[in-house]
N, C-alpha and C. Protein backbone atom coordinates (compact mmCIF):
# COMPACT_ATOMS: atom_id res chain seq x y z
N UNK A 1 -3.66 9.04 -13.49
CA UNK A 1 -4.24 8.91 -14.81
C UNK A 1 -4.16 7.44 -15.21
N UNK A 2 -5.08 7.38 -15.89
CA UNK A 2 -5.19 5.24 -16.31
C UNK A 2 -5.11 5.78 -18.23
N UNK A 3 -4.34 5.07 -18.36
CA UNK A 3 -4.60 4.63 -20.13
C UNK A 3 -4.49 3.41 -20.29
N UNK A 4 -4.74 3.49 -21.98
CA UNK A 4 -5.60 2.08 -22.11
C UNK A 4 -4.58 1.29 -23.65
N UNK A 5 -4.01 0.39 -23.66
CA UNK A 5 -3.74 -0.23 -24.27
C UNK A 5 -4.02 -1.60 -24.75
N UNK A 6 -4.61 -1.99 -26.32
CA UNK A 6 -4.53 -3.18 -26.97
C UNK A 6 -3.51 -4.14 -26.93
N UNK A 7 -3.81 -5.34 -26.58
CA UNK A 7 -2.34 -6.17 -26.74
C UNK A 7 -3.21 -7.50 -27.11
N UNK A 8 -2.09 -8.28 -27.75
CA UNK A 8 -2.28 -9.55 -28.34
C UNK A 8 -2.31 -10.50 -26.69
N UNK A 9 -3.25 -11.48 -26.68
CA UNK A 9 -3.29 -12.10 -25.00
C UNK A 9 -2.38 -13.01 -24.99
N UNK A 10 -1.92 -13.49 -26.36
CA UNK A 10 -0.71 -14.26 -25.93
C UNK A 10 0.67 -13.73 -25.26
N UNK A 11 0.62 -12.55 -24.81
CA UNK A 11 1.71 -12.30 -23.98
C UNK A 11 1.28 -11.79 -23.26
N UNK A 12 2.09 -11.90 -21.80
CA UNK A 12 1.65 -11.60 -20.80
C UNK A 12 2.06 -9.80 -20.29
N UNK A 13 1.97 -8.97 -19.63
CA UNK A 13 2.06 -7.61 -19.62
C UNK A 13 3.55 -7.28 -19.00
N UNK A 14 3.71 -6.80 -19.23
CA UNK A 14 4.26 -6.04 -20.57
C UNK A 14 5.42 -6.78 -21.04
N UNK A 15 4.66 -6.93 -22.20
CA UNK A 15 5.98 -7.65 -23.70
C UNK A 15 6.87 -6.70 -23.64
N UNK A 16 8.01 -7.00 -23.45
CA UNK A 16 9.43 -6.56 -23.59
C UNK A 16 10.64 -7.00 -24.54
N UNK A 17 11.28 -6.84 -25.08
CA UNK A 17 11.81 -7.75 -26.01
C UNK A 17 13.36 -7.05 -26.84
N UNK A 18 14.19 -6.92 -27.05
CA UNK A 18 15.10 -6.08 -27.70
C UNK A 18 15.19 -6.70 -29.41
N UNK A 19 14.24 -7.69 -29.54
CA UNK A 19 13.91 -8.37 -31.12
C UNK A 19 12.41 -7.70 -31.19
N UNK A 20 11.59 -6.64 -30.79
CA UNK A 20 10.63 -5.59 -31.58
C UNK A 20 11.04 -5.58 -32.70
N UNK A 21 10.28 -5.46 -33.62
CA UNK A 21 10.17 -4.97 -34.92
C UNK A 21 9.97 -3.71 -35.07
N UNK A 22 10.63 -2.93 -36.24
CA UNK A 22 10.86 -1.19 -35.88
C UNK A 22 9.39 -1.41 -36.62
N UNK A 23 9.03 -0.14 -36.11
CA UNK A 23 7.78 0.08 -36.11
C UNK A 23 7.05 1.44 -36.30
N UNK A 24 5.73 2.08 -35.94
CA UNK A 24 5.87 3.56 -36.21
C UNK A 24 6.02 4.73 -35.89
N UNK A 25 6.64 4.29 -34.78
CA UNK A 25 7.30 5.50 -33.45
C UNK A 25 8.65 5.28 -33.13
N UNK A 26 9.05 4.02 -33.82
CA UNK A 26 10.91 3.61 -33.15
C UNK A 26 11.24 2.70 -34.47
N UNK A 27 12.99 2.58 -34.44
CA UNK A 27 13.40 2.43 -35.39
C UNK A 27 14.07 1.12 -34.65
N UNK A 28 14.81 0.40 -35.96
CA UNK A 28 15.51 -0.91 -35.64
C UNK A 28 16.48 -0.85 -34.25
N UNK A 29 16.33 -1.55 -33.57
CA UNK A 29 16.58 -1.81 -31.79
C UNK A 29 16.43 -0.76 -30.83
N UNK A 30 15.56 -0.21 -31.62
CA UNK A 30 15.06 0.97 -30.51
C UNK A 30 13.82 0.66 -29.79
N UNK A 31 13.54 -0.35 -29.81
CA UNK A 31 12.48 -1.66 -28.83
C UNK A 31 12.65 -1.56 -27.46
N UNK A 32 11.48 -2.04 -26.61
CA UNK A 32 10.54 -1.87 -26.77
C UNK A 32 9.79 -0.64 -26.84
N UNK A 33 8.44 -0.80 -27.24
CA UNK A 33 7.55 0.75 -27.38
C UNK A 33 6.37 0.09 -26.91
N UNK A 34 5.55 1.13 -26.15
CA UNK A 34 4.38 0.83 -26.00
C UNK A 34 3.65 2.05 -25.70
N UNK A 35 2.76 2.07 -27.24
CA UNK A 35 2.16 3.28 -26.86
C UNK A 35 0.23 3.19 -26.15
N UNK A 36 -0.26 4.25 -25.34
CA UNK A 36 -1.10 4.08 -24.98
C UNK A 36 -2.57 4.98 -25.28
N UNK A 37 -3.45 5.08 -25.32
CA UNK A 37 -4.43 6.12 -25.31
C UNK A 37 -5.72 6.26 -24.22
N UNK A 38 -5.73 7.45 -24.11
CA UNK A 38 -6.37 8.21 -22.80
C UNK A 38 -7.89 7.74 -22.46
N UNK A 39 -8.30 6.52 -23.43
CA UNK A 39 -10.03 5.78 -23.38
C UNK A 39 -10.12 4.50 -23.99
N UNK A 40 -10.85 4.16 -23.35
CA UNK A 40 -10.88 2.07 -23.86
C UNK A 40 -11.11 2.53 -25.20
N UNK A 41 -12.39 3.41 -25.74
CA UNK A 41 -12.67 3.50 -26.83
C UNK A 41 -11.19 4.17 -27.84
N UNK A 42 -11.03 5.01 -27.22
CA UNK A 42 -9.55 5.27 -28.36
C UNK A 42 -8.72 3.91 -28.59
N UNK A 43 -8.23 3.31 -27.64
CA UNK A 43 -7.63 2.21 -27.91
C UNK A 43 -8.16 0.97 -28.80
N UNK A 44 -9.26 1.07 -29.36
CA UNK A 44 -10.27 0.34 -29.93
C UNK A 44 -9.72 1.29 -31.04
N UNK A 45 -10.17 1.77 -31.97
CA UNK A 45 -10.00 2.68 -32.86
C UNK A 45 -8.38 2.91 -33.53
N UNK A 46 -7.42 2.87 -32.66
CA UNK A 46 -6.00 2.46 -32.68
C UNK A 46 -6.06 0.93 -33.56
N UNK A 47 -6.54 0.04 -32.42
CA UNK A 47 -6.54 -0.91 -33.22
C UNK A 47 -6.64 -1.34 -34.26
N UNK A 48 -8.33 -1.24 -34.39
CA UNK A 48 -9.06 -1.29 -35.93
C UNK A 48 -8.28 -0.54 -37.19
N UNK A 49 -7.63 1.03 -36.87
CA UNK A 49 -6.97 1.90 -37.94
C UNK A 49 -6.20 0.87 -38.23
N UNK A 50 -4.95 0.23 -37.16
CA UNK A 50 -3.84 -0.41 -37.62
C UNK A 50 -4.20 -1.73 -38.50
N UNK A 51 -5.29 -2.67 -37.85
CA UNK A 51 -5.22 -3.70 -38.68
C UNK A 51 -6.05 -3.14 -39.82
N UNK A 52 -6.62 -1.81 -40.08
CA UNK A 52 -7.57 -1.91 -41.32
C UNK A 52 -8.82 -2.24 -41.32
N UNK A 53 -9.28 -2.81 -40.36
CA UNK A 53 -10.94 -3.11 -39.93
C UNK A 53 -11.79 -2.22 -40.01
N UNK A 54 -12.99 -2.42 -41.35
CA UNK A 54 -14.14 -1.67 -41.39
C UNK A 54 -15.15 -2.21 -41.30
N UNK A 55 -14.85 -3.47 -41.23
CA UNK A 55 -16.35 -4.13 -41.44
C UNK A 55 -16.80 -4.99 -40.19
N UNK A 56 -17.67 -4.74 -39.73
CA UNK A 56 -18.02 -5.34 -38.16
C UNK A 56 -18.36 -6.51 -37.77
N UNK A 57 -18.58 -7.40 -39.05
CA UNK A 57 -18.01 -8.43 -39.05
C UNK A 57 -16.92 -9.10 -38.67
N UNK A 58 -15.73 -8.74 -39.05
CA UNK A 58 -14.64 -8.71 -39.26
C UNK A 58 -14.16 -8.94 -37.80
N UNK A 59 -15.00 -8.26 -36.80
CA UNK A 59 -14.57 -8.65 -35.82
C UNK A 59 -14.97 -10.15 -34.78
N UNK A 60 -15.72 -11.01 -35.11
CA UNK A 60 -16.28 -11.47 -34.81
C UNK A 60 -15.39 -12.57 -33.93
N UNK A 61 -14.32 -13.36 -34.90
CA UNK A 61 -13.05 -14.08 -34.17
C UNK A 61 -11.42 -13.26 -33.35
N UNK A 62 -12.32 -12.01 -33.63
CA UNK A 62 -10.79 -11.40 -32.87
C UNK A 62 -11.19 -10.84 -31.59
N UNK A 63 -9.52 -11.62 -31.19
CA UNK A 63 -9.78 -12.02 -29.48
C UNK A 63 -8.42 -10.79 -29.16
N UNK A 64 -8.70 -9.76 -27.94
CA UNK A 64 -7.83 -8.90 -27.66
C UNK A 64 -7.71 -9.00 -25.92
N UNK A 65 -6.38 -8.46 -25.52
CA UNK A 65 -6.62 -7.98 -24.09
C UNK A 65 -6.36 -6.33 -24.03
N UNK A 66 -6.96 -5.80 -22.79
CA UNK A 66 -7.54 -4.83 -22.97
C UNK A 66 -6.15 -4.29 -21.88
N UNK A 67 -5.42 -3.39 -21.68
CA UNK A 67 -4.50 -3.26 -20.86
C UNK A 67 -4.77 -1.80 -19.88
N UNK A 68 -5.03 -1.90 -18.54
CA UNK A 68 -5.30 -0.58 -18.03
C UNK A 68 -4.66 -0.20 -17.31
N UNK A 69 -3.72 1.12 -17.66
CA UNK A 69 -2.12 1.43 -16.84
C UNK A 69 -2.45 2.46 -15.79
N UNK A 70 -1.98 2.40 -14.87
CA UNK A 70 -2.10 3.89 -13.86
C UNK A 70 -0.53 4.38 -14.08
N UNK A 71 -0.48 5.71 -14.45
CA UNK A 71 0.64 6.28 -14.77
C UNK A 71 0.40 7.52 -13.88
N UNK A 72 1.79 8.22 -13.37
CA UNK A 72 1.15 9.31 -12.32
C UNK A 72 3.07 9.77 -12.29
């Protein structure tokens, strides 16, 4: 199975870190998390929900990497 995760390109794969910020699946030093979804397009949609993006504009300067995992 491949899923698909958003990540900021300034880090390289996989950001690891025990300074995560708790977040909405894990709590203070319960870092790292990385969650994934089952289609490029879901992972798109993840995104946009989190930052709030409705307007398609909006996307015009945002730069993402696209992350594609084989998990088995």
């Amino acid at each position: 199975m491949i899923v698909f995760r958003h990540a900021d390109p300034r880090y390289p794969f996989p950001w690891e870190g025990a300074d995560q910020p708790p977040g909405r699946w894990h709590g203070e030093g319960e870092g790292p998390v990385h969650t994934f979804a089952d289609t490029p397009d879901g992972a798109w949609a993840e995104f946009l929900r989190h930052e709030d993006i409705v307007d398609p504009d909006d996307l015009a300067t945002v730069r993402r990497a696209m992350w594609a995992v084989e998990i088995g």
